[in-house]
Protein backbone atom coordinates (compact mmCIF):
# COMPACT_ATOMS: atom_id res chain seq x y z
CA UNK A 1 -53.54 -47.34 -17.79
CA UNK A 2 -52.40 -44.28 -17.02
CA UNK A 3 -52.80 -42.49 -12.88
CA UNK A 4 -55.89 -40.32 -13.70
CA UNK A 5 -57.51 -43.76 -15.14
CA UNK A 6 -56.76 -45.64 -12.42
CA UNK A 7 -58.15 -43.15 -9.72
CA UNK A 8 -61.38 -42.86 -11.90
CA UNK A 9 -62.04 -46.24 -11.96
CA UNK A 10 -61.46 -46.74 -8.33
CA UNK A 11 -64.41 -44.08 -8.10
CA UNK A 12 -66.62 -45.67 -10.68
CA UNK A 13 -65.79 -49.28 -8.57
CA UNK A 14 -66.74 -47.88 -5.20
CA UNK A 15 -70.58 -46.46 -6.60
CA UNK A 16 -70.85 -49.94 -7.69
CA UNK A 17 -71.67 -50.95 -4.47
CA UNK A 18 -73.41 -47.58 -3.13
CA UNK A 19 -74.87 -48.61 0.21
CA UNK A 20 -71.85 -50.81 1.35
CA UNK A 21 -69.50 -48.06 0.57
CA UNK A 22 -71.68 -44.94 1.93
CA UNK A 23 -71.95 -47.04 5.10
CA UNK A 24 -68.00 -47.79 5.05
CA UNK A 25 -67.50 -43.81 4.48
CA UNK A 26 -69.91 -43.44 7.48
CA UNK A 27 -68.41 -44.92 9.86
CA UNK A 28 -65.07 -43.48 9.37
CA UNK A 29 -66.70 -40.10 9.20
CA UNK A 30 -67.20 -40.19 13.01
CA UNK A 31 -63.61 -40.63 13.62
CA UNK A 32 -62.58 -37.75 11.20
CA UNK A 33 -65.17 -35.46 12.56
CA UNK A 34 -64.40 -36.24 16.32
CA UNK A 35 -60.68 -35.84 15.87
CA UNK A 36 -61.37 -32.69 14.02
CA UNK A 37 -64.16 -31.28 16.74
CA UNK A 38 -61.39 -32.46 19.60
CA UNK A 39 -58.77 -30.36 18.01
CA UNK A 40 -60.86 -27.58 17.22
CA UNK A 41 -61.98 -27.44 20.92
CA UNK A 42 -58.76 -27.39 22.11
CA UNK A 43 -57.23 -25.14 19.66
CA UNK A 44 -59.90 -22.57 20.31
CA UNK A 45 -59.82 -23.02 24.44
CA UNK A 46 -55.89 -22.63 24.07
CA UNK A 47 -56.51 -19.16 22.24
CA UNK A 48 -58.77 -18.09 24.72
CA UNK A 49 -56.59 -18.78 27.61
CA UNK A 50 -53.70 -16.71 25.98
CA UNK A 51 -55.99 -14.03 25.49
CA UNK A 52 -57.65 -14.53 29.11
CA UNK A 53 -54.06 -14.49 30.91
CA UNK A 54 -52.96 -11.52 28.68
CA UNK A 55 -55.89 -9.98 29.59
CA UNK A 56 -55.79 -10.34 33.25
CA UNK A 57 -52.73 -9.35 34.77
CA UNK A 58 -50.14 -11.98 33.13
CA UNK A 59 -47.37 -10.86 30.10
CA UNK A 60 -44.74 -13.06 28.53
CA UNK A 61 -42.30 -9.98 29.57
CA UNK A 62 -42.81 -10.08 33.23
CA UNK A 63 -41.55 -12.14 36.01
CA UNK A 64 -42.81 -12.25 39.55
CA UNK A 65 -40.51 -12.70 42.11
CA UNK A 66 -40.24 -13.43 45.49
CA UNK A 67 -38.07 -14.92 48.02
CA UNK A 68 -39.24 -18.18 49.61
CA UNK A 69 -39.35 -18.54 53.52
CA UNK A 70 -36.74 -21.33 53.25
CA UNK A 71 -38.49 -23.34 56.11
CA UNK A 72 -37.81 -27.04 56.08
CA UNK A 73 -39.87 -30.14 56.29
CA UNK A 74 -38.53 -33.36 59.00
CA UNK A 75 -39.13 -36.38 57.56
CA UNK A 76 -42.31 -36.86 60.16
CA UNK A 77 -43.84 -33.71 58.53
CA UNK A 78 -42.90 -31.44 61.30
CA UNK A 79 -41.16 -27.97 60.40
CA UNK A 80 -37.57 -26.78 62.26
CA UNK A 81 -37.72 -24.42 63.80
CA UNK A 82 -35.95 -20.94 62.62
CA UNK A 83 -35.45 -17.13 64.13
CA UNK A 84 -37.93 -15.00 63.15
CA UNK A 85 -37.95 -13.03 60.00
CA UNK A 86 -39.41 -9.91 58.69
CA UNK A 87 -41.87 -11.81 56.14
CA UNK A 88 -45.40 -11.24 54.73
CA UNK A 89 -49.23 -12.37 55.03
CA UNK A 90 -48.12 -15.59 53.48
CA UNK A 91 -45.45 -15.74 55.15
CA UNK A 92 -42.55 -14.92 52.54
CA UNK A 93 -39.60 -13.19 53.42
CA UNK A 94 -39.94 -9.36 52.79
CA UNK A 95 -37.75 -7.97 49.87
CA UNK A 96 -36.43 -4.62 49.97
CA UNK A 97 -34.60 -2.28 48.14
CA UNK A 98 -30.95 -4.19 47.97
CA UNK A 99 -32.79 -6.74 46.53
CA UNK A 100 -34.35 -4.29 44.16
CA UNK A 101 -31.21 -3.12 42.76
CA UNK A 102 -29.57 -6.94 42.66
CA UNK A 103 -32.69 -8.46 40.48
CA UNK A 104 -32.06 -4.89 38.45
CA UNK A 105 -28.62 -5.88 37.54
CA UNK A 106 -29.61 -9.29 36.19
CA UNK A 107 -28.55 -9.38 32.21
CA UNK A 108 -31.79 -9.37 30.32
CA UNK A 109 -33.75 -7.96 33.27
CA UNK A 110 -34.75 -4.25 31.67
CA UNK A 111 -36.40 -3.01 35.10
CA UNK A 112 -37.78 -4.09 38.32
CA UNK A 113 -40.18 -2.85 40.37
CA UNK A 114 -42.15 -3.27 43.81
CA UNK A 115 -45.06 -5.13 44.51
CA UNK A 116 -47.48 -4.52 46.92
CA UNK A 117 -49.26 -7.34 45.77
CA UNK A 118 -53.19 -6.86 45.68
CA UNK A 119 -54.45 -3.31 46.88
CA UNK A 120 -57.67 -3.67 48.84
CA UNK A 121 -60.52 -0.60 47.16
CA UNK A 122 -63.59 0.12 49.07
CA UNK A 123 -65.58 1.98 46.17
CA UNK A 124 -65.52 3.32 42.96
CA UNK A 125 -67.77 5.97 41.87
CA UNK A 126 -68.21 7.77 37.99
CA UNK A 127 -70.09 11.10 38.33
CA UNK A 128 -73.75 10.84 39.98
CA UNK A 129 -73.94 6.82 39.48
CA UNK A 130 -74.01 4.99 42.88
CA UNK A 131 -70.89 3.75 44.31
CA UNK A 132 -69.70 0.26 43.51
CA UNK A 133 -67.98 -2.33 44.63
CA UNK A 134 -64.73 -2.89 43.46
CA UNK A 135 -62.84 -4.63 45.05
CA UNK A 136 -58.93 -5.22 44.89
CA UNK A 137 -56.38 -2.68 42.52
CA UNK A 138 -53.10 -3.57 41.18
CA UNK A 139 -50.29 -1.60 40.13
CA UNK A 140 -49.22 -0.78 36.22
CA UNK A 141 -45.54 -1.26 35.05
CA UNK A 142 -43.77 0.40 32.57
CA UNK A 143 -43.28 -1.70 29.61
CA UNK A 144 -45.83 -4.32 30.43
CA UNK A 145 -48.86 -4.15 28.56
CA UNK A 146 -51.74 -5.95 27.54
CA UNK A 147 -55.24 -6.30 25.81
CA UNK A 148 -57.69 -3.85 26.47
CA UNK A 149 -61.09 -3.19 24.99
CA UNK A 150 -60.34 0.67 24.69
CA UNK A 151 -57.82 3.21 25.87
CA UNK A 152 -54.32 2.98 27.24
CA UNK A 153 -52.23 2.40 30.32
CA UNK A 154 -51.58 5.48 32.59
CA UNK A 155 -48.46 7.39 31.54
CA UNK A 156 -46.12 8.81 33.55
CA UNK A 157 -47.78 12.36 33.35
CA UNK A 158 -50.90 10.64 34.56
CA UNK A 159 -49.72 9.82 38.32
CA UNK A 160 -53.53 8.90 39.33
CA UNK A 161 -54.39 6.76 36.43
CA UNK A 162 -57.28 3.74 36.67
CA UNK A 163 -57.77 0.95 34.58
CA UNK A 164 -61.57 -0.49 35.20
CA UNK A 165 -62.78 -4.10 34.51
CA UNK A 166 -65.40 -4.52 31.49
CA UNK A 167 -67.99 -4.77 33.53
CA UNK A 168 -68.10 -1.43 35.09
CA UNK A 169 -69.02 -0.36 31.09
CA UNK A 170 -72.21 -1.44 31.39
CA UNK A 171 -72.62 0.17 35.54
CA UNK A 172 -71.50 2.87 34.65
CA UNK A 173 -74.02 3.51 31.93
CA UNK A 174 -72.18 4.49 29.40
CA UNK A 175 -72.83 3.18 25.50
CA UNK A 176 -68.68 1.54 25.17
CA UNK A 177 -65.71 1.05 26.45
CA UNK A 178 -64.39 4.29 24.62
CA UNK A 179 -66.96 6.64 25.75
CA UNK A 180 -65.21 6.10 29.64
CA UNK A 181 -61.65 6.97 28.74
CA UNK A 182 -60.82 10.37 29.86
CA UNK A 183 -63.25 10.35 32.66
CA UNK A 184 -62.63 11.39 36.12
CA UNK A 185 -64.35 8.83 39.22
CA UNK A 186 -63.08 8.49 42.21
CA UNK A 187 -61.99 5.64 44.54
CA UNK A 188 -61.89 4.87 48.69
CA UNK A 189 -59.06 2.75 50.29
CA UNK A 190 -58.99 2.06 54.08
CA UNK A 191 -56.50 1.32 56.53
CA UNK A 192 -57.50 -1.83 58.38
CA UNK A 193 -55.51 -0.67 61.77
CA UNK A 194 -56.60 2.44 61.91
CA UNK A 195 -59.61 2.52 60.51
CA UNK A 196 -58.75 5.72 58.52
CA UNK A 197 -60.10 5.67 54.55
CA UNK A 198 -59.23 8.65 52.61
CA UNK A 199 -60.70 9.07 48.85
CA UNK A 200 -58.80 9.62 45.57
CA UNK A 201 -59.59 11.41 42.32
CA UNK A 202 -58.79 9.13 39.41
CA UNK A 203 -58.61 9.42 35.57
CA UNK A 204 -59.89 6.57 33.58
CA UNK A 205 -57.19 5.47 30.91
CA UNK A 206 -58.86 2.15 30.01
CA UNK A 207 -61.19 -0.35 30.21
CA UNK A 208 -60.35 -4.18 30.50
CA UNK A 209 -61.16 -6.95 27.90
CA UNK A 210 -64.41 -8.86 28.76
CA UNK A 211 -64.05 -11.80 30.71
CA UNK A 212 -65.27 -14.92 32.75
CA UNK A 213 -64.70 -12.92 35.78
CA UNK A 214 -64.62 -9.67 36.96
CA UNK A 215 -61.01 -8.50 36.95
CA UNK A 216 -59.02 -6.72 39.31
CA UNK A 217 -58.75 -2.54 38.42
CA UNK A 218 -55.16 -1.24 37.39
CA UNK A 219 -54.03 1.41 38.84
CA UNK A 220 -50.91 3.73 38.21
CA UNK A 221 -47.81 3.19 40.16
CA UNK A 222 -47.59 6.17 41.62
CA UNK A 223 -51.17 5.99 42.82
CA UNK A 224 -50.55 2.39 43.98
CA UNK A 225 -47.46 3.25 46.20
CA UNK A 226 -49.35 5.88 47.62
CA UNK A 227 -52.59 3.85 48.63
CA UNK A 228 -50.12 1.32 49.88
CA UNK A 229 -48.14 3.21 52.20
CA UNK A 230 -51.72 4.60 53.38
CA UNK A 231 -52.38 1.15 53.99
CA UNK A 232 -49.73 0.69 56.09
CA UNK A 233 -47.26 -1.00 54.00
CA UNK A 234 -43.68 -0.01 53.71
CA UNK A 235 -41.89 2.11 51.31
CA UNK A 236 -38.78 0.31 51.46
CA UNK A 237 -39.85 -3.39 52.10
CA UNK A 238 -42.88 -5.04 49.54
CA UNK A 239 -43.68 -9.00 49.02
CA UNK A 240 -42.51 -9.11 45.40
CA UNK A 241 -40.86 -8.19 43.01
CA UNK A 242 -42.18 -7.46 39.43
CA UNK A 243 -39.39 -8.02 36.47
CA UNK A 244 -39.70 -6.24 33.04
CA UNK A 245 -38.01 -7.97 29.78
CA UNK A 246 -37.81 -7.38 26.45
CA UNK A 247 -40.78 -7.77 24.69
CA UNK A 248 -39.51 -10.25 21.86
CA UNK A 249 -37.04 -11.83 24.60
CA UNK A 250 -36.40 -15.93 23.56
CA UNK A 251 -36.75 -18.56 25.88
CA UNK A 252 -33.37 -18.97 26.96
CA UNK A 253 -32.81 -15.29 28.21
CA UNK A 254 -36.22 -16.00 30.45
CA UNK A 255 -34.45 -18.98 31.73
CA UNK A 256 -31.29 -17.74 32.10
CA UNK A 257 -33.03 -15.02 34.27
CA UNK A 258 -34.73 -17.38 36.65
CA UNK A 259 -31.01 -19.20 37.12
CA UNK A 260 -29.97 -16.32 38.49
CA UNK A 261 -32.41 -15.16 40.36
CA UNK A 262 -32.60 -18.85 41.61
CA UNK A 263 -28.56 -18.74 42.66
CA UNK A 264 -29.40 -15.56 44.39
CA UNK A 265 -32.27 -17.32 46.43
CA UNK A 266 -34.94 -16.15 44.67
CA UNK A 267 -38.57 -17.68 43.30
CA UNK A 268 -39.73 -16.23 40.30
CA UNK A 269 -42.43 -16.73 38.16
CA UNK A 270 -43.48 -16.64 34.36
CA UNK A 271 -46.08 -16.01 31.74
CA UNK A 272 -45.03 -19.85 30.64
CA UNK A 273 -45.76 -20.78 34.61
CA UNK A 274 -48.95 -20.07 35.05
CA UNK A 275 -49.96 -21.11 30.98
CA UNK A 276 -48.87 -24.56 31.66
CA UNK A 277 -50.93 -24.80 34.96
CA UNK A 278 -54.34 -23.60 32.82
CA UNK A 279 -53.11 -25.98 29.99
CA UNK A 280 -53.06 -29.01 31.87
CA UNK A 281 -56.27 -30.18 32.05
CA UNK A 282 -56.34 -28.91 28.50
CA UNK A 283 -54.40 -31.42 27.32
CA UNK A 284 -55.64 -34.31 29.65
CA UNK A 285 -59.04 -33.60 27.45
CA UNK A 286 -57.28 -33.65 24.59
CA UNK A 287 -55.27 -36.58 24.46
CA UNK A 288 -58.91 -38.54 25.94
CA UNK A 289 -60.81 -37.29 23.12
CA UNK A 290 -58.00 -37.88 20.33
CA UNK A 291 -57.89 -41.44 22.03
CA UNK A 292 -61.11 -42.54 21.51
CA UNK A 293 -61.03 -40.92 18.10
CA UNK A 294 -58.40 -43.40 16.79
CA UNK A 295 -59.70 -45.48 18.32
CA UNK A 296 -63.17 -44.87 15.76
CA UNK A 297 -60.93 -44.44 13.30
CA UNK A 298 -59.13 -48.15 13.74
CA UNK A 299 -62.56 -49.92 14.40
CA UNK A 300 -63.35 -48.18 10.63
CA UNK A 301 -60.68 -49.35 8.67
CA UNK A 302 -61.26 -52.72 9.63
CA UNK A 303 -64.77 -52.02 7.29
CA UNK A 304 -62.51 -50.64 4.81
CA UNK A 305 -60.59 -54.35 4.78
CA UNK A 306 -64.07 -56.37 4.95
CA UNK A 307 -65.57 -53.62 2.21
CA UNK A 308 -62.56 -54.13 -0.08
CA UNK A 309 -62.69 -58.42 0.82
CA UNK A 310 -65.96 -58.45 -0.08
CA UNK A 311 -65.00 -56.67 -3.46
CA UNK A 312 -62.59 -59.00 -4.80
CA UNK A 313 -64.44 -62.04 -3.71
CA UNK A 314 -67.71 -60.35 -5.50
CA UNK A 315 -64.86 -59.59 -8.86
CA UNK A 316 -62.78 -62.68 -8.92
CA UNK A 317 -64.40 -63.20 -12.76
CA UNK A 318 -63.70 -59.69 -13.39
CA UNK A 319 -60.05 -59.51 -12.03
CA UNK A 320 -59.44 -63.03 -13.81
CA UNK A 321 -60.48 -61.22 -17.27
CA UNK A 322 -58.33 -58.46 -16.65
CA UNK A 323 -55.00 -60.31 -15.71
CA UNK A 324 -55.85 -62.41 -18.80
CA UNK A 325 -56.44 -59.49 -21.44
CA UNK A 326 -52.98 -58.44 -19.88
CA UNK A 327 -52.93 -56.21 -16.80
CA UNK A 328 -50.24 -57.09 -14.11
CA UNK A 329 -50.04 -57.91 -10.74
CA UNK A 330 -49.33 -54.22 -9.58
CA UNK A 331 -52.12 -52.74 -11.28
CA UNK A 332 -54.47 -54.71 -9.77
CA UNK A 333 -53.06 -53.89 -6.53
CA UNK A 334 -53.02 -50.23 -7.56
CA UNK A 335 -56.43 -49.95 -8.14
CA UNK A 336 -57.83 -51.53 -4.58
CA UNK A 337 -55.25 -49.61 -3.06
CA UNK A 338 -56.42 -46.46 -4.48
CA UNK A 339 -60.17 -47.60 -4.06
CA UNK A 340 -59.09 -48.07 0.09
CA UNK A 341 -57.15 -44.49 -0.29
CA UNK A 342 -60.64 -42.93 -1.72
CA UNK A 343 -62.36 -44.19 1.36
CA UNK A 344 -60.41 -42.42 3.94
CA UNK A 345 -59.98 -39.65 1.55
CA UNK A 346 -63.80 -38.76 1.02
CA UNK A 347 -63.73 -39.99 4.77
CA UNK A 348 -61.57 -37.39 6.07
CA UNK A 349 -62.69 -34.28 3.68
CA UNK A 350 -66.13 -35.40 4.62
CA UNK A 351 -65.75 -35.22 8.68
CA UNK A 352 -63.64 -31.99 8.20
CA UNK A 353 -65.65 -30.20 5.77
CA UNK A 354 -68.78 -31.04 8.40
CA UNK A 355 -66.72 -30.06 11.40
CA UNK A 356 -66.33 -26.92 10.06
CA UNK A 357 -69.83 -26.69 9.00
CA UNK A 358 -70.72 -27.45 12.83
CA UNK A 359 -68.33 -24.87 14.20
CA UNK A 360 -69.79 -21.76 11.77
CA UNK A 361 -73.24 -22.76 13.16
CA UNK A 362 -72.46 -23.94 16.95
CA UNK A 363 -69.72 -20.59 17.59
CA UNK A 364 -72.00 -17.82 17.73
CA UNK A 365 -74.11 -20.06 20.21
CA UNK A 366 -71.74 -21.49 22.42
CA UNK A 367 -70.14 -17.69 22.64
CA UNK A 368 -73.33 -15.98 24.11
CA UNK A 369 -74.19 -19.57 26.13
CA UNK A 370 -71.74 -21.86 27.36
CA UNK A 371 -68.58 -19.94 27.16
CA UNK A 372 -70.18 -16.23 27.64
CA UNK A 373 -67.82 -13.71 29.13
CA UNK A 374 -64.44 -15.15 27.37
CA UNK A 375 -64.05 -12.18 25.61
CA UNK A 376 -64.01 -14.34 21.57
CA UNK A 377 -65.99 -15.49 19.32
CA UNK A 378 -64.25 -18.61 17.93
CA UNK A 379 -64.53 -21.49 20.21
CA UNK A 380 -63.97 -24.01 17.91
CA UNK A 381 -60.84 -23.36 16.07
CA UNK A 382 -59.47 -24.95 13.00
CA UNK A 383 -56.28 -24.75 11.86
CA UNK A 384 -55.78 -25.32 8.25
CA UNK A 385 -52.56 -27.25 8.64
CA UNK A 386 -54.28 -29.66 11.42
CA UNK A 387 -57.44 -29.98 9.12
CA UNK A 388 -54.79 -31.21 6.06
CA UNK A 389 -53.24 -33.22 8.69
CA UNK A 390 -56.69 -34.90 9.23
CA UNK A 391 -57.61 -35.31 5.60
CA UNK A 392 -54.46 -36.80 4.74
CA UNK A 393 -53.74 -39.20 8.10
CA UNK A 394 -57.29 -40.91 6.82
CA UNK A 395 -56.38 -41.51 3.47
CA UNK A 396 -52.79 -42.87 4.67
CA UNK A 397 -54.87 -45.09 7.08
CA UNK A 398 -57.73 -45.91 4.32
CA UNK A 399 -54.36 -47.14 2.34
CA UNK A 400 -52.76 -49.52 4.74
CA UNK A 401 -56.10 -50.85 5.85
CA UNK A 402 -56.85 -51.61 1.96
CA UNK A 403 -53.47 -53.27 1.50
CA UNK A 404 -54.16 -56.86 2.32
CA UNK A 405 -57.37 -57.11 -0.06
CA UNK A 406 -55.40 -55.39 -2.44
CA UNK A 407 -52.52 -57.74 -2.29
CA UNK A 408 -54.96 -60.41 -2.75
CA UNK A 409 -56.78 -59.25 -5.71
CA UNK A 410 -52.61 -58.94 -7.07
CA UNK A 411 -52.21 -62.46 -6.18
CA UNK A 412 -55.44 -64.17 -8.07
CA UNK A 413 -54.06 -66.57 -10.52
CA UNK A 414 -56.26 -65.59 -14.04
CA UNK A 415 -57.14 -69.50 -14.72
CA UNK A 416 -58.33 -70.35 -11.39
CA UNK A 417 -60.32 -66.80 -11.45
CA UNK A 418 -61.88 -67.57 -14.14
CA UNK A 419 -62.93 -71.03 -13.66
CA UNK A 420 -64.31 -70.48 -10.23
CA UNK A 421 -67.04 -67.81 -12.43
């Protein structure tokens, strides 16, 4: 017999016995699909918290850094004691402008710049509209970008430039994101000590991606120096620093940055940081889920062994007749191996093929329900290569679990096969 026989009659033996092998398929169909759903879950999450932290303030090009307050701990849990130090509200040594041009002569560091960390903003208002509430501003960098629903970042010939959250789209009454860029609002800060506020005239370069939360504003960074040093902060002394890299930079120039800035006694911060803090509980989900889906998936393919058992006890006449009209050992064993490897085959393309079925259907829903606000549309995510992955780890599995039957049926001696019929 040639291959293309063999694998038809492997399909024409499994309808023999409809029920028992629909059932079979069945139950390995819930470990297919639920492997497929858990990896499409997390696929799709992980894409949306790339696009959330690229979206809100965090770039694979930037590095925060600051200088830790060096305290120590006693054994007991009590701190030493050390002199006083010029050091922020969370109690970090200030940086200042030697340590500006140090981090600036880091290889692979392109620029640096000050932080002033989170800009308290008492209002924005956009024409007639009432004033609104918006609370905290951050400062634009020059060569650090990242998704926005329209418009640009402020350039250097726009000194008073404003980046507004989403939201402010629909409060400001306007029919898009576009229709805002170009526009002229203006803003309030305040000086806690003194009380003073003073009001600024800003242009409206962009608008921010949509997201599960309401964003702080960017601002340019001449605006933001100015509002800080309103606010009482120092032109020559800020919390942080903010790194710029090169946009394609590899890994090891990012680490080879935070050596050095680590042998110079500094802390800093990367895109990678704060992904693998998100990811996390990511992951814990997905290892659960793809736990208990092997874990289907094993319970099945001990049906696929009792399906196939029950087949050669059922054709012990019928492999007797063959093995006497001539066919060998092996191809006997081929053809219940290849009836176990159509199992988890149909298994597999079955749960994917409805997995993505579920996803078309449930994505639209679960984007305007469940997960409103994350800015996408596909939730569930499925990778082609993981899907093939899926399709072809059940058929492996369908084989080894169809091995021992198989080698059984090999094994039937012809005389004894047929004289048991």
């Amino acid at each position: 017999m040639r291959v293309p026989d063999y694998i038809l009659t492997a399909q024409t033996n499994l309808l023999r016995t409809k029920a028992r092998t629909i059932l079979t398929i069945l139950a390995f169909v819930v470990g297919t699909s639920t492997l497929a759903m858990t990896v499409a879950l997390s696929e799709g999450l992980h894409a949306e918290i790339n696009s959330q932290l690229s979206s809100n303030e965090v770039t694979p090009n930037e590095i925060s850094v600051s200088k830790p307050s060096g305290t120590q701990e006693t054994s007991s849990g009590v701190l030493y004691y050390t002199s006083p130090t010029n050091t922020d509200s969370s109690g970090n040594p200030m940086l200042g402008t030697k340590d500006l041009e140090k981090i600036k002569g880091i290889p692979g560091v392109q620029n640096a710049y000050p932080s002033y960390g989170e800009l308290p903003i008492d209002y924005i208002q956009y024409g007639t509209q009432p004033k609104y509430q918006l609370g905290n501003a951050l400062s634009a960098y020059p060569g650090i970008t990242w998704q926005l629903s329209a418009g640009g970042f402020p350039t250097t010939q726009q000194q008073n430039g404003i980046i507004v959250p989403y939201p402010f789209v629909e409060a400001f009454g306007v029919q898009s994101a576009s229709d805002l860029i170009g526009k002229t609002a203006t803003i309030q800060a305040t000086n806690k000590l003194t009380k003073q506020s003073k009001t600024y005239s800003v242009t409206i370069t962009g608008v921010l991606t949509d997201s599960v939360h309401v964003p702080d504003a960017i601002i340019s960074q001449s605006l933001a120096t100015s509002i800080a040093q309103f606010q009482g902060q120092s032109s020559s002394q800020y919390g942080g620093i903010v790194v710029v890299t090169a946009a394609n930079k590899s890994s090891d120039t990012t680490g080879g940055i935070k050596r050095e800035l680590l042998n110079d006694g500094y802390a800093g911060i990367t895109y990678d940081n704060v992904l693998v803090r998100f990811s996390r509980t990511l992951r814990i989900v997905k290892y659960g889920l793809g736990g208990f889906s092997c874990i289907v998936i094993l319970t099945a393919s001990i049906g696929i062994i009792n399906t196939l058992l029950m087949s050669v006890f059922e054709r012990t006449a019928e492999i007797g007749l063959l093995k006497a009209l001539g066919m060998r050992r092996r191809g006997i064993t081929a053809l219940f191996l290849l009836e176990a490897a159509s199992i988890g085959f149909w298994s597999g393309l079955i749960g994917v093929a409805g997995s993505e079925l579920f996803g078309t259907i449930a994505n639209p829903v679960l984007s305007r329900t469940i997960f409103k606000g994350f800015g996408g549309s596909a939730v569930l995510s499925f990778p082609v290569s993981y899907m093939v992955a899926i399709v072809g780890g059940a058929l492996l599995i369908g084989l080894l679990a169809g091995a021992i039957p198989a080698i059984r049926a090999g094994r039937l001696d012809p005389i004894e096969a047929l004289r048991r019929e």
